[in-house]
C-alpha atoms as a PDB file:
ATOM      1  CA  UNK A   1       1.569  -0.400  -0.004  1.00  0.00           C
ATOM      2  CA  UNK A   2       3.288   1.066  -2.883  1.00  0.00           C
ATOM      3  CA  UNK A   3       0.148   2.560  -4.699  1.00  0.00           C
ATOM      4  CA  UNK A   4      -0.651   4.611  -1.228  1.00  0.00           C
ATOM      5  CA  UNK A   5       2.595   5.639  -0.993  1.00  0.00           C
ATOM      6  CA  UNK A   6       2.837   6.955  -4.531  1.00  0.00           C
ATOM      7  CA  UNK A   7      -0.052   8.669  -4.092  1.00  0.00           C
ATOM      8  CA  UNK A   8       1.090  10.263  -0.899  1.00  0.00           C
ATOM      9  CA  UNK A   9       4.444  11.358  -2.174  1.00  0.00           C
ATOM     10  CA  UNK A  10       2.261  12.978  -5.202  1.00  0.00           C
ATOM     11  CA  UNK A  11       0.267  14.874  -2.038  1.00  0.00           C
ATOM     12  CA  UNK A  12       3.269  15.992  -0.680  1.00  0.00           C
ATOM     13  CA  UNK A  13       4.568  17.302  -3.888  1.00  0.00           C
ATOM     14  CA  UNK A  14       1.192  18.971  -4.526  1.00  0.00           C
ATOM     15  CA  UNK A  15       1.257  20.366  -1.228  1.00  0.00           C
ATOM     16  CA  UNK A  16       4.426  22.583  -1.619  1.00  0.00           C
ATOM     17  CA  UNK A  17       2.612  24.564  -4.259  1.00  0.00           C
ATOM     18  CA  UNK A  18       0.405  25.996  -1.755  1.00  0.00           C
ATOM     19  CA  UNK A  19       3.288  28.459  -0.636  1.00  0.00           C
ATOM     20  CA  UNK A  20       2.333  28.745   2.920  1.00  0.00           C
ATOM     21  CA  UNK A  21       3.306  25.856   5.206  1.00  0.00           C
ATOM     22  CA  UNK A  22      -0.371  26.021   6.943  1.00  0.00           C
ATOM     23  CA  UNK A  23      -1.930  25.450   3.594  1.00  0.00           C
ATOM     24  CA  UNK A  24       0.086  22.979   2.596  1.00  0.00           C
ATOM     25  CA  UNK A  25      -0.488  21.042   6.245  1.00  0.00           C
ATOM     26  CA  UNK A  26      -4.538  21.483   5.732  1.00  0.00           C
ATOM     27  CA  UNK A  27      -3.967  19.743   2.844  1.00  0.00           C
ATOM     28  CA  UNK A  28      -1.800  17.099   3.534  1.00  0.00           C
ATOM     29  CA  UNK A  29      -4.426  16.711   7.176  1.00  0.00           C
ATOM     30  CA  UNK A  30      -7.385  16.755   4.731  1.00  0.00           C
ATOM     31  CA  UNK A  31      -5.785  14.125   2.243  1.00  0.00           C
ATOM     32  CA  UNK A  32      -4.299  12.166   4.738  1.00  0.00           C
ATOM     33  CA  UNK A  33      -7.333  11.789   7.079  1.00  0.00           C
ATOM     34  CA  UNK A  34      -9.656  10.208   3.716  1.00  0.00           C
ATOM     35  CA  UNK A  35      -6.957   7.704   3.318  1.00  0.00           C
ATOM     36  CA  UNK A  36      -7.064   6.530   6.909  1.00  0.00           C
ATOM     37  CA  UNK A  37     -11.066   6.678   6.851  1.00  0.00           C
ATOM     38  CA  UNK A  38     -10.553   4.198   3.331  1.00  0.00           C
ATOM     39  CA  UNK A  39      -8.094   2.341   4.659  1.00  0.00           C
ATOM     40  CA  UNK A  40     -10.005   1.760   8.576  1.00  0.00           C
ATOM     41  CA  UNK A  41     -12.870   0.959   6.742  1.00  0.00           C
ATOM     42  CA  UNK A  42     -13.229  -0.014   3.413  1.00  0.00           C
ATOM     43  CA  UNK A  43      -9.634  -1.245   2.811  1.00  0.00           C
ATOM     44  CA  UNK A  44      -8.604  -2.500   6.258  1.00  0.00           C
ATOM     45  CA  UNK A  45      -7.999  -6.117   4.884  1.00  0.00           C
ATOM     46  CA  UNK A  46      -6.239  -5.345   2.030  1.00  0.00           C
ATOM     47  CA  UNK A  47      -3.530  -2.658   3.490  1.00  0.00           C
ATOM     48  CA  UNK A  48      -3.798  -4.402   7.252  1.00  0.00           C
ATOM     49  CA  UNK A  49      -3.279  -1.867  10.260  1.00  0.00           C
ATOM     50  CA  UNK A  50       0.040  -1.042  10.541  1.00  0.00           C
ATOM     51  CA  UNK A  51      -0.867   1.363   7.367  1.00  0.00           C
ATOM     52  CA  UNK A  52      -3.913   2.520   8.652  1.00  0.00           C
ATOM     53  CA  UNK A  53      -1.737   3.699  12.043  1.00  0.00           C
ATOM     54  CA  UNK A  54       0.484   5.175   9.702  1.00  0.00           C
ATOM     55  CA  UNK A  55      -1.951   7.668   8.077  1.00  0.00           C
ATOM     56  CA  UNK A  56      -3.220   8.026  11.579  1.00  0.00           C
ATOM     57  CA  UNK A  57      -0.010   9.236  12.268  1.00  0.00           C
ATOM     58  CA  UNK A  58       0.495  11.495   9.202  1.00  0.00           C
ATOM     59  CA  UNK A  59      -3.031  13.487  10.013  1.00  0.00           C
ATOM     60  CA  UNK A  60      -1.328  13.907  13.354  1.00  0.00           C
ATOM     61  CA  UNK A  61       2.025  15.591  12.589  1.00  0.00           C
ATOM     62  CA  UNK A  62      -0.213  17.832   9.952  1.00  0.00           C
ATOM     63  CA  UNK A  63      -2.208  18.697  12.670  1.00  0.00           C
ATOM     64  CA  UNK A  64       0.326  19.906  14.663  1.00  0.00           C
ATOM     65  CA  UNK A  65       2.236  21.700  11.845  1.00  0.00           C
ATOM     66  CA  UNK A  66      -0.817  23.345  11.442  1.00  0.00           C
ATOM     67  CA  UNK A  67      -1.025  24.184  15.311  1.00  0.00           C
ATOM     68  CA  UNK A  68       2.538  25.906  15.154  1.00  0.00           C
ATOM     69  CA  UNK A  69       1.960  28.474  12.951  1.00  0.00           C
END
């Protein structure tokens, strides 16, 4: 889905800014879990659920960058 995936790149960007890896990583969690809630439930049909396991994913590896510190 090239629109999701331009706006995640543009999160990632974003979330270098934030200096500390841990803030960056809440970020990225906190952005990435909305776009798996919109894509589970409001956009499930449009983006299917190989995407939706993908942002699952993403909130994931956040987490545990977060967990690392």
């Amino acid at each position: 889905m090239d629109v999701i995936d331009t706006l995640a790149t543009a999160l990632e960007t974003l979330s270098r800014s934030y200096g500390k890896r841990t803030l960056g990583a809440i970020f990225l969690m906190n952005n990435y879990h909305y776009i798996y809630k919109m894509t589970e439930s409001s956009f499930q049909d449009w983006v299917g659920p190989a995407e939706t396991q993908k942002y699952e994913q993403l909130v994931r590896q956040q987490r545990e960058v977060y967990q690392a510190r």
